[in-house]
Protein backbone atom coordinates (compact mmCIF):
# COMPACT_ATOMS: atom_id res chain seq x y z
CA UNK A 1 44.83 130.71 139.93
CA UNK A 2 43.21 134.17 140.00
CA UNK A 3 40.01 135.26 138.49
CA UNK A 4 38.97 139.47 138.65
CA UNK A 5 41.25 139.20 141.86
CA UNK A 6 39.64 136.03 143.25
CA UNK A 7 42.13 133.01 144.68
CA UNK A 8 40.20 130.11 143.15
CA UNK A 9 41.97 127.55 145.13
CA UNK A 10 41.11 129.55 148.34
CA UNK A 11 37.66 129.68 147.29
CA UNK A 12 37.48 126.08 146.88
CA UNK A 13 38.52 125.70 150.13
CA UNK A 14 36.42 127.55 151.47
CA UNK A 15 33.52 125.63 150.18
CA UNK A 16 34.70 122.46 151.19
CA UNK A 17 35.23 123.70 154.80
CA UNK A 18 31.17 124.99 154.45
CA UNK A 19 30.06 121.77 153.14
CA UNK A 20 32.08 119.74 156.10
CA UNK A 21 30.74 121.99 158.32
CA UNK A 22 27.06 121.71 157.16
CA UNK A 23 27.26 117.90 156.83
CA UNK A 24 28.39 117.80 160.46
CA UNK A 25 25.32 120.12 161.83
CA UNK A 26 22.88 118.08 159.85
CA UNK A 27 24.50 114.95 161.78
CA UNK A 28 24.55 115.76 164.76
CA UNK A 29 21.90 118.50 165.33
CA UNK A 30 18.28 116.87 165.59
CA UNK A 31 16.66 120.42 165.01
CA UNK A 32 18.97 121.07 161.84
CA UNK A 33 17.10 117.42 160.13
CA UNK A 34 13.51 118.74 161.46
CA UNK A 35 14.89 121.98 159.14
CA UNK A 36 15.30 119.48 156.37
CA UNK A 37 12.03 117.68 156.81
CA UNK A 38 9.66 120.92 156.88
CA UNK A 39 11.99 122.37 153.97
CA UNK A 40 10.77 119.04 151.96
CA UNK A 41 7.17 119.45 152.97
CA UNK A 42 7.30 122.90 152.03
CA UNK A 43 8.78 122.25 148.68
CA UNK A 44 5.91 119.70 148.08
CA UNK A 45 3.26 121.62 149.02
CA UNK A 46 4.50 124.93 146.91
CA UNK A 47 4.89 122.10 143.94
CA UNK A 48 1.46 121.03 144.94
CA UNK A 49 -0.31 124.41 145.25
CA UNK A 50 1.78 125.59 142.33
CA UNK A 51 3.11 128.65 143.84
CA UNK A 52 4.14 131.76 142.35
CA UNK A 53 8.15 132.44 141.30
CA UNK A 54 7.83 135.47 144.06
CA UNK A 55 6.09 132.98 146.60
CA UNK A 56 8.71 130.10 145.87
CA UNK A 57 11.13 132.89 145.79
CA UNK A 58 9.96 133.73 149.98
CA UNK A 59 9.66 129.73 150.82
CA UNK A 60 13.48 129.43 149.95
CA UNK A 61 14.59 132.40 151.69
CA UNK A 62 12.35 131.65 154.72
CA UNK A 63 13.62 128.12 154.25
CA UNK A 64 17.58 129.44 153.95
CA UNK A 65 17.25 131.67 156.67
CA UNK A 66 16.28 128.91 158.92
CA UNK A 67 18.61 127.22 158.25
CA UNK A 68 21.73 129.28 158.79
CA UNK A 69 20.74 130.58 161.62
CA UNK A 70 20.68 126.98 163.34
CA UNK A 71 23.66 126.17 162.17
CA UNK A 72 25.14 129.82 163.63
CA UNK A 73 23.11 128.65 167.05
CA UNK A 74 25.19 125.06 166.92
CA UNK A 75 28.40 127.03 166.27
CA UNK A 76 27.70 129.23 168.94
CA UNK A 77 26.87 126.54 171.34
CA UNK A 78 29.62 124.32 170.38
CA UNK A 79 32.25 127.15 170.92
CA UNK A 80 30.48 128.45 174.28
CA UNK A 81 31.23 124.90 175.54
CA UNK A 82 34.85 125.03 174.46
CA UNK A 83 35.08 127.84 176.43
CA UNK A 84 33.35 126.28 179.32
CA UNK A 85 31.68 123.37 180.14
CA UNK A 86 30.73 125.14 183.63
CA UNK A 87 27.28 126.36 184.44
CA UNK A 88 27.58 129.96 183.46
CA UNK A 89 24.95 132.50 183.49
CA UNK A 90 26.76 134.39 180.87
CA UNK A 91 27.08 131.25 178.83
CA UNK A 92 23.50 130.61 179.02
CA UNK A 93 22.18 133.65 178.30
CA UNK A 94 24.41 133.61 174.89
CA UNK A 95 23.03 129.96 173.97
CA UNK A 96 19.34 131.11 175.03
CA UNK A 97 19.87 134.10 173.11
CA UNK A 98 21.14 132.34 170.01
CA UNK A 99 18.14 129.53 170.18
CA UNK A 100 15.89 132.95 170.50
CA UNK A 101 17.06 133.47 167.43
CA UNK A 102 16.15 130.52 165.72
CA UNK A 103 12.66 130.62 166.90
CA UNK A 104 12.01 134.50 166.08
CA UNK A 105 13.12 133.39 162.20
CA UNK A 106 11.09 130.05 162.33
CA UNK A 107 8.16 132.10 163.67
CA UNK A 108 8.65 134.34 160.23
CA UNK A 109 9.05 131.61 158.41
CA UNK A 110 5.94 129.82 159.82
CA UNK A 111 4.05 133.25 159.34
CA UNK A 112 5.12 133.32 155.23
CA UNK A 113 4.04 130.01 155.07
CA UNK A 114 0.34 130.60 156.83
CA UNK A 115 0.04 133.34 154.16
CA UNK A 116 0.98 131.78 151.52
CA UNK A 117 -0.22 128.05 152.03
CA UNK A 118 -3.27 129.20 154.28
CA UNK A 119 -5.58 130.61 152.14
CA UNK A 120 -4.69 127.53 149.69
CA UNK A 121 -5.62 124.99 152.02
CA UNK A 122 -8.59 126.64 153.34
CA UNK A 123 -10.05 126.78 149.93
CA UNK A 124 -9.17 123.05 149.70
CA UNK A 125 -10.67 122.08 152.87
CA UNK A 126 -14.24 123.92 152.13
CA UNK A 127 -14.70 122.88 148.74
């Protein structure tokens, strides 16, 4: 079935094959369930604080784009080793690049959290 040119069934699939492949990073990648964990925190804290729809709007992005870009790091790594399982310069410089990555988006993230949570919590802690 077709909707404004869309294959509905191949859309479908598509999700499902997203869904496996999330539910398999979250298993088996450590740093993908600390994602998870400081995604909760930050959800209670914004509920806490009572952000603003723009701020909450920022958290999830921050949240989202930390989150993808793990899981693109995990796919990269996992295909790097199908390529090779050899100590490779090459091949380590793509996975240290990749893991780079991660941390220049969770340093982003951390910095949209400090400005929105920080002043928040600072108020908290003096008064």
């Amino acid at each position: 079935m077709k909707l404004a040119g869309i294959d509905l069934a191949k859309l479908r699939r598509s999700f499902a094959c997203a869904a496996v492949g999330l539910v398999h990073v979250i298993a088996t990648e450590q740093n993908m369930r600390l994602h998870f964990v400081v995604a909760a925190l930050v959800a209670a804290a914004a509920a806490f604080f009572q952000v603003s729809p723009v701020e909450w709007a920022v958290l999830i992005l921050c949240v989202a784009q930390v989150m993808a870009a793990e899981a693109i790091n995990s796919a990269l790594e996992r295909l790097a080793d199908r390529v090779s399982m050899e100590d490779h310069f090459l091949i380590k410089h793509a996975k240290d690049a990749a893991a780079g990555g991660v941390l220049i988006v969770s340093l982003g993230a951390a910095g949209a959290g400090l400005a929105i949570f920080g002043p928040r919590l600072w108020t908290l802690l003096v008064s």
